[in-house]
C-alpha atoms as a PDB file:
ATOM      1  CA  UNK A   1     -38.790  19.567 -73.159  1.00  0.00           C
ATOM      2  CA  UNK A   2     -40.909  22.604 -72.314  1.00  0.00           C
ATOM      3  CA  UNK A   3     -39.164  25.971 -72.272  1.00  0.00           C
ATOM      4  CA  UNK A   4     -41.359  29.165 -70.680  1.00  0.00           C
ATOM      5  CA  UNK A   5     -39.671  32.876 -71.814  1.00  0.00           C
ATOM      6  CA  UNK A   6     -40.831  35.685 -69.862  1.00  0.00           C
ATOM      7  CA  UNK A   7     -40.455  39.019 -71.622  1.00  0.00           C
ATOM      8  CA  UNK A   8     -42.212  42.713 -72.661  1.00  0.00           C
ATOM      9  CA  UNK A   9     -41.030  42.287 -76.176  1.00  0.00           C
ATOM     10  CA  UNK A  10     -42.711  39.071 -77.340  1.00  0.00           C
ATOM     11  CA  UNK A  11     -42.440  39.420 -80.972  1.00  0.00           C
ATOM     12  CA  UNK A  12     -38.531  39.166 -80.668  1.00  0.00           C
ATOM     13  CA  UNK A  13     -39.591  35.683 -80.572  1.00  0.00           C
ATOM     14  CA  UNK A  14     -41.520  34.642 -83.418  1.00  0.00           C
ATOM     15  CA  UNK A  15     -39.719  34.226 -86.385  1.00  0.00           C
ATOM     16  CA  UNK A  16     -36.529  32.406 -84.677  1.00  0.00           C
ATOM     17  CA  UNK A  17     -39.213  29.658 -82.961  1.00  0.00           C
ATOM     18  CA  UNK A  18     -40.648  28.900 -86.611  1.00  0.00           C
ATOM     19  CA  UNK A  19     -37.344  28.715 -88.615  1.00  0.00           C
ATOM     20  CA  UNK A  20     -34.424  25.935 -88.549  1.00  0.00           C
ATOM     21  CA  UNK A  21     -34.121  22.775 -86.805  1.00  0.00           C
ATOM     22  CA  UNK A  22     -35.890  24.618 -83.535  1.00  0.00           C
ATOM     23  CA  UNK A  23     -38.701  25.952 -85.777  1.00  0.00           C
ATOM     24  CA  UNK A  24     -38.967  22.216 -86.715  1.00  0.00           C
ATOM     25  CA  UNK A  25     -38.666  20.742 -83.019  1.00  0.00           C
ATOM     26  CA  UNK A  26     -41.555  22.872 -82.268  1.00  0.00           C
ATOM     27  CA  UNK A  27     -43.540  21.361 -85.084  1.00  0.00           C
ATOM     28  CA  UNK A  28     -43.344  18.338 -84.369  1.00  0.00           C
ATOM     29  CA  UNK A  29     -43.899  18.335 -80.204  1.00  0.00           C
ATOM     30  CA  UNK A  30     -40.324  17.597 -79.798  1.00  0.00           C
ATOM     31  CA  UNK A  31     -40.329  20.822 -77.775  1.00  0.00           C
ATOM     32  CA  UNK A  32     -42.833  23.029 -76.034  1.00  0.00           C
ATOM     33  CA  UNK A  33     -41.684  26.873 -76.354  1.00  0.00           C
ATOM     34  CA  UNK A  34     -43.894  29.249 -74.592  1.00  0.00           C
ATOM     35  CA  UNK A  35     -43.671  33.162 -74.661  1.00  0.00           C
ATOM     36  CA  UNK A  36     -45.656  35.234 -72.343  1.00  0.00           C
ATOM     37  CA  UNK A  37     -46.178  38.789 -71.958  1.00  0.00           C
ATOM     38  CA  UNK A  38     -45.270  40.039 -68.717  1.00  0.00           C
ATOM     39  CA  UNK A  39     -47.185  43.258 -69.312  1.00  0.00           C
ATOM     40  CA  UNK A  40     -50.310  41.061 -69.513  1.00  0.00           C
ATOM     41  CA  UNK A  41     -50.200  40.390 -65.859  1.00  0.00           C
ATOM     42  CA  UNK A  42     -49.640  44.282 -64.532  1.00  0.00           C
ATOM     43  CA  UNK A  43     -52.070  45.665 -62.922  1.00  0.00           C
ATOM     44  CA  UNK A  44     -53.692  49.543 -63.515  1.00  0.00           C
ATOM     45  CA  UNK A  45     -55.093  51.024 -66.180  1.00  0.00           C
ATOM     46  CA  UNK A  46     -51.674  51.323 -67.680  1.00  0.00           C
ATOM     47  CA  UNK A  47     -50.070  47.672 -67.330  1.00  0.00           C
ATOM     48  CA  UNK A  48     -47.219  49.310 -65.764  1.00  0.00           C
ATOM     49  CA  UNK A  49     -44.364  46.956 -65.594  1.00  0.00           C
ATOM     50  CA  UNK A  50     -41.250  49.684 -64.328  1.00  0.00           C
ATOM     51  CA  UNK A  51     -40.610  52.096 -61.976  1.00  0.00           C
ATOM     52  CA  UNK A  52     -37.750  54.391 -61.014  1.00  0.00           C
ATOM     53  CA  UNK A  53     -34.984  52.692 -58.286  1.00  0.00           C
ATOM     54  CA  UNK A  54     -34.899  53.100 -54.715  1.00  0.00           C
ATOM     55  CA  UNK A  55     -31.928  55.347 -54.126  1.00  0.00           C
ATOM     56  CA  UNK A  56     -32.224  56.903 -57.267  1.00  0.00           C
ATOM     57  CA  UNK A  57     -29.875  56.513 -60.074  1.00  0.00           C
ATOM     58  CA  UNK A  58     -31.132  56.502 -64.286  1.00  0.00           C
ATOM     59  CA  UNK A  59     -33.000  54.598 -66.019  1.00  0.00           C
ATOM     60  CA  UNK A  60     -36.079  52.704 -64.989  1.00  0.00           C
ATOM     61  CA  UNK A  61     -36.350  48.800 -62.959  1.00  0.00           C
ATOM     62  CA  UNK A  62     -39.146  45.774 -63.770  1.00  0.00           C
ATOM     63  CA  UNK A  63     -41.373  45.722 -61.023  1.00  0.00           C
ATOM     64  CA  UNK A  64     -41.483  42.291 -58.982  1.00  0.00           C
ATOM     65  CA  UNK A  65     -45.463  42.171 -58.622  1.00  0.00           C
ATOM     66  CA  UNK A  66     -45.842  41.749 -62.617  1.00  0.00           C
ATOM     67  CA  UNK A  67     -43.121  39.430 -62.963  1.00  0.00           C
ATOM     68  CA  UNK A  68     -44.346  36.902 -60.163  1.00  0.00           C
ATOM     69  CA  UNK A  69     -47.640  37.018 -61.158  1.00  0.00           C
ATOM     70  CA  UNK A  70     -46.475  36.201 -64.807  1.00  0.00           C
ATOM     71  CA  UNK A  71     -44.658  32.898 -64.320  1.00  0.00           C
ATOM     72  CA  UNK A  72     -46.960  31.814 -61.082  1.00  0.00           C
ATOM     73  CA  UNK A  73     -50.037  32.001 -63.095  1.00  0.00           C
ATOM     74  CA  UNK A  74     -48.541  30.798 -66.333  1.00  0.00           C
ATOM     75  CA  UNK A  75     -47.367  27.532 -64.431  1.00  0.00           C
ATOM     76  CA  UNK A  76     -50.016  26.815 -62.349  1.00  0.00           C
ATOM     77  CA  UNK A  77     -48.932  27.739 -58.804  1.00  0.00           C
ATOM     78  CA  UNK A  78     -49.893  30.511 -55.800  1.00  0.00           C
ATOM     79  CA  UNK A  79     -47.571  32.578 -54.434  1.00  0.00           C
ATOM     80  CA  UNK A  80     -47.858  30.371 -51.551  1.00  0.00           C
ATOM     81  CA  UNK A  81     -45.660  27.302 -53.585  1.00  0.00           C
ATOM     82  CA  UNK A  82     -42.831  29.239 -54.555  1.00  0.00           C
ATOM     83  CA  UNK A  83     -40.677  26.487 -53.244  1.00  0.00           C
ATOM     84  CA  UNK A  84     -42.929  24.030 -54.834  1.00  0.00           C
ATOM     85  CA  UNK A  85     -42.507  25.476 -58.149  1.00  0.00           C
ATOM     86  CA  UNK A  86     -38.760  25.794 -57.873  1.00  0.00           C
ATOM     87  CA  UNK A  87     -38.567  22.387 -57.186  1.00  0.00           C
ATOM     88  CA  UNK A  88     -40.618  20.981 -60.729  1.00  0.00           C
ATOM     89  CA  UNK A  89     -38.989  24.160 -63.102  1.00  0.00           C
ATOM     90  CA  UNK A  90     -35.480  25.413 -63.635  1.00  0.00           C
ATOM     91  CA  UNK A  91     -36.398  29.180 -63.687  1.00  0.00           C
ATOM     92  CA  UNK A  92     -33.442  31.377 -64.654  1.00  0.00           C
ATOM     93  CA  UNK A  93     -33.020  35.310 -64.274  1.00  0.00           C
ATOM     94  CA  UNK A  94     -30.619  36.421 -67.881  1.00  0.00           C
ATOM     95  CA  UNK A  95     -28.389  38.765 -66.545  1.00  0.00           C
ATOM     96  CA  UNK A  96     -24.838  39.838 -66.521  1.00  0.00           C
ATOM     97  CA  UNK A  97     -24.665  38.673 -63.058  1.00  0.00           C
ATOM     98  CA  UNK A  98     -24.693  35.417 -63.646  1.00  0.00           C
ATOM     99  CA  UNK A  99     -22.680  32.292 -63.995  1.00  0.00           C
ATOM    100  CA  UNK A 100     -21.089  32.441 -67.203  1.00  0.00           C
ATOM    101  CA  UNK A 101     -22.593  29.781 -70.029  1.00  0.00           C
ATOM    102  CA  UNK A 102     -20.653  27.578 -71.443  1.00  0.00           C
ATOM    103  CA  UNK A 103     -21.361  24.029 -72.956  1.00  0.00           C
ATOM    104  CA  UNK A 104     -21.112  21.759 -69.766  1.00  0.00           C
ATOM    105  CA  UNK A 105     -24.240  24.586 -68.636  1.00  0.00           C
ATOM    106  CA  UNK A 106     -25.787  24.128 -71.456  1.00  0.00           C
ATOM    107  CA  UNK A 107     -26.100  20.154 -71.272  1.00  0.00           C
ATOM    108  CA  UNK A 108     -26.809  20.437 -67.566  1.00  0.00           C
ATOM    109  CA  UNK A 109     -29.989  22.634 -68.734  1.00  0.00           C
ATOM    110  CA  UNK A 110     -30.811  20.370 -71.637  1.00  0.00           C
ATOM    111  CA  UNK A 111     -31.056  17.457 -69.149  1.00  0.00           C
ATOM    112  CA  UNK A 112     -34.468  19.259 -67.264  1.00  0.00           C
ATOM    113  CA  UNK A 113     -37.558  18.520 -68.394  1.00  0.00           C
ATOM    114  CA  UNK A 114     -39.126  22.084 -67.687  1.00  0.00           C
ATOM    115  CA  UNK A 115     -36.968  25.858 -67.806  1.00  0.00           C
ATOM    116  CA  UNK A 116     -38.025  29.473 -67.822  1.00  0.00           C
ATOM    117  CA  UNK A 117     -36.314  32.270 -68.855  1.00  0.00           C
ATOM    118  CA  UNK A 118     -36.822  35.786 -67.431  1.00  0.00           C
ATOM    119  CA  UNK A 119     -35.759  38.362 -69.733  1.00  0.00           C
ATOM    120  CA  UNK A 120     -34.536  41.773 -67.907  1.00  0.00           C
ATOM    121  CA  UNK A 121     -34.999  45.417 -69.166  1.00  0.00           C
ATOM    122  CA  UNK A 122     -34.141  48.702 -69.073  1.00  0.00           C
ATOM    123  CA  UNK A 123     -31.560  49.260 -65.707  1.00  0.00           C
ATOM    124  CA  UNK A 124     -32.681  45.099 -64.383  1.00  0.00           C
ATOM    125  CA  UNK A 125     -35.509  43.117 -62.884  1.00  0.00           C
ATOM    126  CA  UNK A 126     -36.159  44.324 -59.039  1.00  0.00           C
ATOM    127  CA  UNK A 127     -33.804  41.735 -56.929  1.00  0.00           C
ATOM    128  CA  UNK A 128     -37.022  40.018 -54.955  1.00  0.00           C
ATOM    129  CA  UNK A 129     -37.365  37.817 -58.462  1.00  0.00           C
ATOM    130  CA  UNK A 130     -34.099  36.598 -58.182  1.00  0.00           C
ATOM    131  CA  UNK A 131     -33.783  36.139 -55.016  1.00  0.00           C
ATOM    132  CA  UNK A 132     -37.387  34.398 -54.168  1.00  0.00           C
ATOM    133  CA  UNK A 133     -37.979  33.201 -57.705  1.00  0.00           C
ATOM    134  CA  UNK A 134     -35.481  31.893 -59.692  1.00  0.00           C
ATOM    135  CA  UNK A 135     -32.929  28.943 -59.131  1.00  0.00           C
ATOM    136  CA  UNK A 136     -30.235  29.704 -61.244  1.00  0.00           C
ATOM    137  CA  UNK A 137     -28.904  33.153 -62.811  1.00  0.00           C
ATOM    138  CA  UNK A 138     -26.847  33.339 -66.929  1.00  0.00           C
ATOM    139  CA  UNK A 139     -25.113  35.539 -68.687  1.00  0.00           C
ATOM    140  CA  UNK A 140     -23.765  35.172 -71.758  1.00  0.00           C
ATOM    141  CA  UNK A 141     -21.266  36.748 -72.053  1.00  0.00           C
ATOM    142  CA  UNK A 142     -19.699  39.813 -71.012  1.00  0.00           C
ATOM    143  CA  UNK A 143     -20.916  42.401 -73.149  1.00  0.00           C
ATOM    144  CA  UNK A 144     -23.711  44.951 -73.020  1.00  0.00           C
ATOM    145  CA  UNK A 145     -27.428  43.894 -74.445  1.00  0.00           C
ATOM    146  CA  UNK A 146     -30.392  45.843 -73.904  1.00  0.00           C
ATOM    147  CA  UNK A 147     -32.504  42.984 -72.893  1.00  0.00           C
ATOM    148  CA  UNK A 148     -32.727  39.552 -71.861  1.00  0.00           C
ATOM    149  CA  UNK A 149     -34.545  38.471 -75.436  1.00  0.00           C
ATOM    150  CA  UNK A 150     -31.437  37.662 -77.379  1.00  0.00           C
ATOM    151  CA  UNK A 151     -29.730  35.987 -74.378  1.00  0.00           C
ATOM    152  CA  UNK A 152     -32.646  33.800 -73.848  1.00  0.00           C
ATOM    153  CA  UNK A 153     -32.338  32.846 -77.756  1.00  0.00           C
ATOM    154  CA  UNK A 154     -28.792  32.235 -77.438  1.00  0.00           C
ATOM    155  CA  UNK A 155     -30.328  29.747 -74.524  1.00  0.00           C
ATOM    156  CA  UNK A 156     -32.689  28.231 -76.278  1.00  0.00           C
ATOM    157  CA  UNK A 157     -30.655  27.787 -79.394  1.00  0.00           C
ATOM    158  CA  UNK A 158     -27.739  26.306 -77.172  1.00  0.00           C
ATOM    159  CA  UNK A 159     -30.002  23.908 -75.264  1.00  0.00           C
ATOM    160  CA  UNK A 160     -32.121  22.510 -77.317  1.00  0.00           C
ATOM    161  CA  UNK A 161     -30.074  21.480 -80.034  1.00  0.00           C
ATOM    162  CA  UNK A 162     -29.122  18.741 -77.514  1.00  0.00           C
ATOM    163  CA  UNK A 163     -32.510  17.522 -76.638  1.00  0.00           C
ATOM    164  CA  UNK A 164     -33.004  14.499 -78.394  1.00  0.00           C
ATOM    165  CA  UNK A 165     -34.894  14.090 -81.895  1.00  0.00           C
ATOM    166  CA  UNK A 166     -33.791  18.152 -82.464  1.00  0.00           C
ATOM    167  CA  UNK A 167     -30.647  17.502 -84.399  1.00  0.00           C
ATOM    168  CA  UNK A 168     -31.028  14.508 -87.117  1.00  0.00           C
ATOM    169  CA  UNK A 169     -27.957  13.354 -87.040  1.00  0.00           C
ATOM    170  CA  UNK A 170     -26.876  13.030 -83.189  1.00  0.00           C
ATOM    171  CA  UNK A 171     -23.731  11.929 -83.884  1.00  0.00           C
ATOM    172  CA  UNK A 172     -22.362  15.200 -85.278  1.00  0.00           C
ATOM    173  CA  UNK A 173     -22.791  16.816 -81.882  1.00  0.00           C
ATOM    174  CA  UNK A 174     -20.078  14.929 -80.489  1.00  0.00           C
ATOM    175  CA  UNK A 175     -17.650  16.614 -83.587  1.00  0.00           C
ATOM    176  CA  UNK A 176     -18.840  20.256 -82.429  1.00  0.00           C
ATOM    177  CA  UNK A 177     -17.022  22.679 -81.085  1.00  0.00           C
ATOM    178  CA  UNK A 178     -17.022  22.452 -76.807  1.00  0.00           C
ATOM    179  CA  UNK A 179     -18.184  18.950 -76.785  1.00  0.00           C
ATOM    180  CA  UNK A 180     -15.207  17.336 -76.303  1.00  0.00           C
ATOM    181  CA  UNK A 181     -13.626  20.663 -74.515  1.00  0.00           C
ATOM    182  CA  UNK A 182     -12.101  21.588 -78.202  1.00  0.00           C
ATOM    183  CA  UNK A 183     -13.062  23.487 -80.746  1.00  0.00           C
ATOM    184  CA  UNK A 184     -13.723  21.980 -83.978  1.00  0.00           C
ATOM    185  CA  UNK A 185     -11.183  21.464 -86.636  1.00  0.00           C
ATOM    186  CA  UNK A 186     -11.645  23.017 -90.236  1.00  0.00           C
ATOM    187  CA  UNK A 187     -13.668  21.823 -93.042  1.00  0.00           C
ATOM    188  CA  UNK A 188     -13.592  21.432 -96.496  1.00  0.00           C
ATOM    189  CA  UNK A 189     -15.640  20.218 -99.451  1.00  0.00           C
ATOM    190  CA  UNK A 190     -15.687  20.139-103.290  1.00  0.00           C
ATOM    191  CA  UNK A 191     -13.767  21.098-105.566  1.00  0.00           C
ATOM    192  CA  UNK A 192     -11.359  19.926-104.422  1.00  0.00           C
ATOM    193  CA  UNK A 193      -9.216  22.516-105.726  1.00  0.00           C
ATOM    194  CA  UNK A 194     -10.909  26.442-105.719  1.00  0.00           C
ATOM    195  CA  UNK A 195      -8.918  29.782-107.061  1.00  0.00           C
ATOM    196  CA  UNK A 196      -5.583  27.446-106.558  1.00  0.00           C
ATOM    197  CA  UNK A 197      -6.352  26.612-102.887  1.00  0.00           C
ATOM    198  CA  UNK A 198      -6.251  23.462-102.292  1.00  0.00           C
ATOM    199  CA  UNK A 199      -7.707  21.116 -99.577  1.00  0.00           C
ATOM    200  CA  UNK A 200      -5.239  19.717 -97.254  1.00  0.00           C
ATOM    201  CA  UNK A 201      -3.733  15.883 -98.796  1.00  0.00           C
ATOM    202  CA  UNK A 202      -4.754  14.210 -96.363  1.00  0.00           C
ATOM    203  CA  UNK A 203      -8.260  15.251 -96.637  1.00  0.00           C
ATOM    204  CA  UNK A 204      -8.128  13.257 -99.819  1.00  0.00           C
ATOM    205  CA  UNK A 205      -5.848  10.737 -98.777  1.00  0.00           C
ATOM    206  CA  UNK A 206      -8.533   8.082 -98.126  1.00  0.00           C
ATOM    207  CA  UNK A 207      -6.271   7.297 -94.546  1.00  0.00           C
ATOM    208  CA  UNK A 208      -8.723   7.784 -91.991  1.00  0.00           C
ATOM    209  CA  UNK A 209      -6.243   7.710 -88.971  1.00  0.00           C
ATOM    210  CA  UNK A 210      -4.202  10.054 -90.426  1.00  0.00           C
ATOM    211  CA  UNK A 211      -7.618  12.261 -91.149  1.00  0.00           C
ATOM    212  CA  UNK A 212      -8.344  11.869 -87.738  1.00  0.00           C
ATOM    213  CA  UNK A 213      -4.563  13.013 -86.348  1.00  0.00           C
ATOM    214  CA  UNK A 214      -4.691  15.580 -88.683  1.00  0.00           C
ATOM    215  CA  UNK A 215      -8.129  16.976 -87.477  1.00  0.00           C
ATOM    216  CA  UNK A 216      -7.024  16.324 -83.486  1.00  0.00           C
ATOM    217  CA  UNK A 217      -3.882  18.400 -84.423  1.00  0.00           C
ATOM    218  CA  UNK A 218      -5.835  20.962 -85.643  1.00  0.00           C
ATOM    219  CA  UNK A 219      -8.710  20.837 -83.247  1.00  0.00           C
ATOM    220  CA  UNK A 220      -5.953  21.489 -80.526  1.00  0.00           C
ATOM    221  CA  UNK A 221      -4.264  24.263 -82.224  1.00  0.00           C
ATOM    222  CA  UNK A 222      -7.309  25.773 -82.663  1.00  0.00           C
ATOM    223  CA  UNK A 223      -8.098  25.649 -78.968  1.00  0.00           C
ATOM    224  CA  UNK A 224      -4.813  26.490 -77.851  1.00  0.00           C
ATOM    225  CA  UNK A 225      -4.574  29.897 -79.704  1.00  0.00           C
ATOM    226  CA  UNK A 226      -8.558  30.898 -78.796  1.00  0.00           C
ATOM    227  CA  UNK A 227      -8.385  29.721 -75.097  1.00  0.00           C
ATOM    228  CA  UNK A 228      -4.530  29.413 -74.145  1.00  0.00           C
ATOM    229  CA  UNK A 229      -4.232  27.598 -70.623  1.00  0.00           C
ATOM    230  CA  UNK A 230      -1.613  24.591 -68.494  1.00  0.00           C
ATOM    231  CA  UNK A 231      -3.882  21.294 -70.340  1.00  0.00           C
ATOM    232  CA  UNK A 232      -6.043  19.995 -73.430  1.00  0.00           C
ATOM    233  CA  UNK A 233      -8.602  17.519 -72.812  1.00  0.00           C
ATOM    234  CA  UNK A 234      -6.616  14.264 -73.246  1.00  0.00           C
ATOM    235  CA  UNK A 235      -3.605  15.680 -74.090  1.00  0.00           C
ATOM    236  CA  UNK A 236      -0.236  16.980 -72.018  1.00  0.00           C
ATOM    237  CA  UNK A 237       0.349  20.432 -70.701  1.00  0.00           C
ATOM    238  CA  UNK A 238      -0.160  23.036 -73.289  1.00  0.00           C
ATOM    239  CA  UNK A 239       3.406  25.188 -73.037  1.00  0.00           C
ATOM    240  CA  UNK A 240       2.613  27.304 -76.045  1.00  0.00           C
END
């Protein structure tokens, strides 16, 4: 999978591409991160990449020209095959404005060969780029960030821990929180026993359906008090 961030702040980047399981993914060609300077492809003796808003109002707005030319040039196509590039890469404005991610986004992004991630600054990104240039629009939450940078991490964090030959052991994604539309039930290991807190019996009870009711139960409860609604995944109306 190749993932393309654009941004003024590249270093954000480097230590979080070289550590963990995505540091290692990267190693190994598993995936293909890219960072590129936007400032690199403004124009003037200044590489001026904001300006004040039409209309007026505080703060200062990326300029389209510098963002176009960024991921155009960085991806091999003319401003004349915007549509063309659209259709071969996922590109993606971070903003507040967008659809909310959650983890049936995240594995419809992990299923695309090729994404880009535009990171905003300051008061936004001029609405031309989103509106000629991108296909899709996140946020990640409602909250205030003062860039795109750590959203697009959050992305690339999210995503690519499902790409295959990222996580070792595949089968403990389908235990994680989300995947199943639950959050994941509690864990313990040894001792056994620590400061007179004990693991649950049935942890230790060597009955694996009752380890697996228990951790269901759990899983549920979990869900229901962090994201209270009318149904569980597989279950019966949630009344609590």
């Amino acid at each position: 999978m190749r993932i393309d961030i654009y941004t003024i702040f590249t270093p954000i980047f480097e230590s979080p591409l070289r550590e963990g399981l995505l540091g290692k993914a990267v190693r190994g060609g598993v995936l293909d991160v890219r960072v590129h300077d936007i400032r690199d492809h403004a124009e003037g003796k200044h590489r001026q990449v904001d300006d004040a808003p039409f209309g007026g109002g505080p703060g200062m707005v990326l300029k389209p020209e510098p963002v176009f030319a960024a991921v155009t040039s960085t991806l091999g196509y003319g401003m004349d095959e915007l549509e063309k590039l659209k259709e071969k890469v996922r590109v993606i404005m971070l903003t507040p404005r967008g659809r909310r991610m959650d983890q049936a986004v995240v594995a419809e992004l992990a299923a695309q060969p090729h994404i880009a991630l535009i990171c905003g600054r300051y008061e936004g990104v001029d609405e031309r780029v989103t509106e000629h240039l991108c296909t899709d629009a996140l946020s990640v939450g409602d909250y205030v960030l003062s860039g795109g940078e750590f959203a697009a991490l959050v992305v690339v964090e999210a995503v690519t821990r499902l790409v295959p030959g990222v996580i070792g052991n595949e089968e403990s994604l389908v235990e994680e929180s989300f995947s199943r539309g639950l959050l994941e039930y509690p864990q313990y290991t040894r001792p056994a026993e620590y400061r007179g807190w004990r693991v649950p019996d049935v942890l230790t009870s060597g009955d694996h359906e009752a380890v697996e009711r228990w951790r269901r139960e759990r899983a549920e409860e979990f869900t229901r008090m962090k994201q209270p609604g009318p149904s569980l995944p597989g279950g019966g109306d949630d009344t609590r």
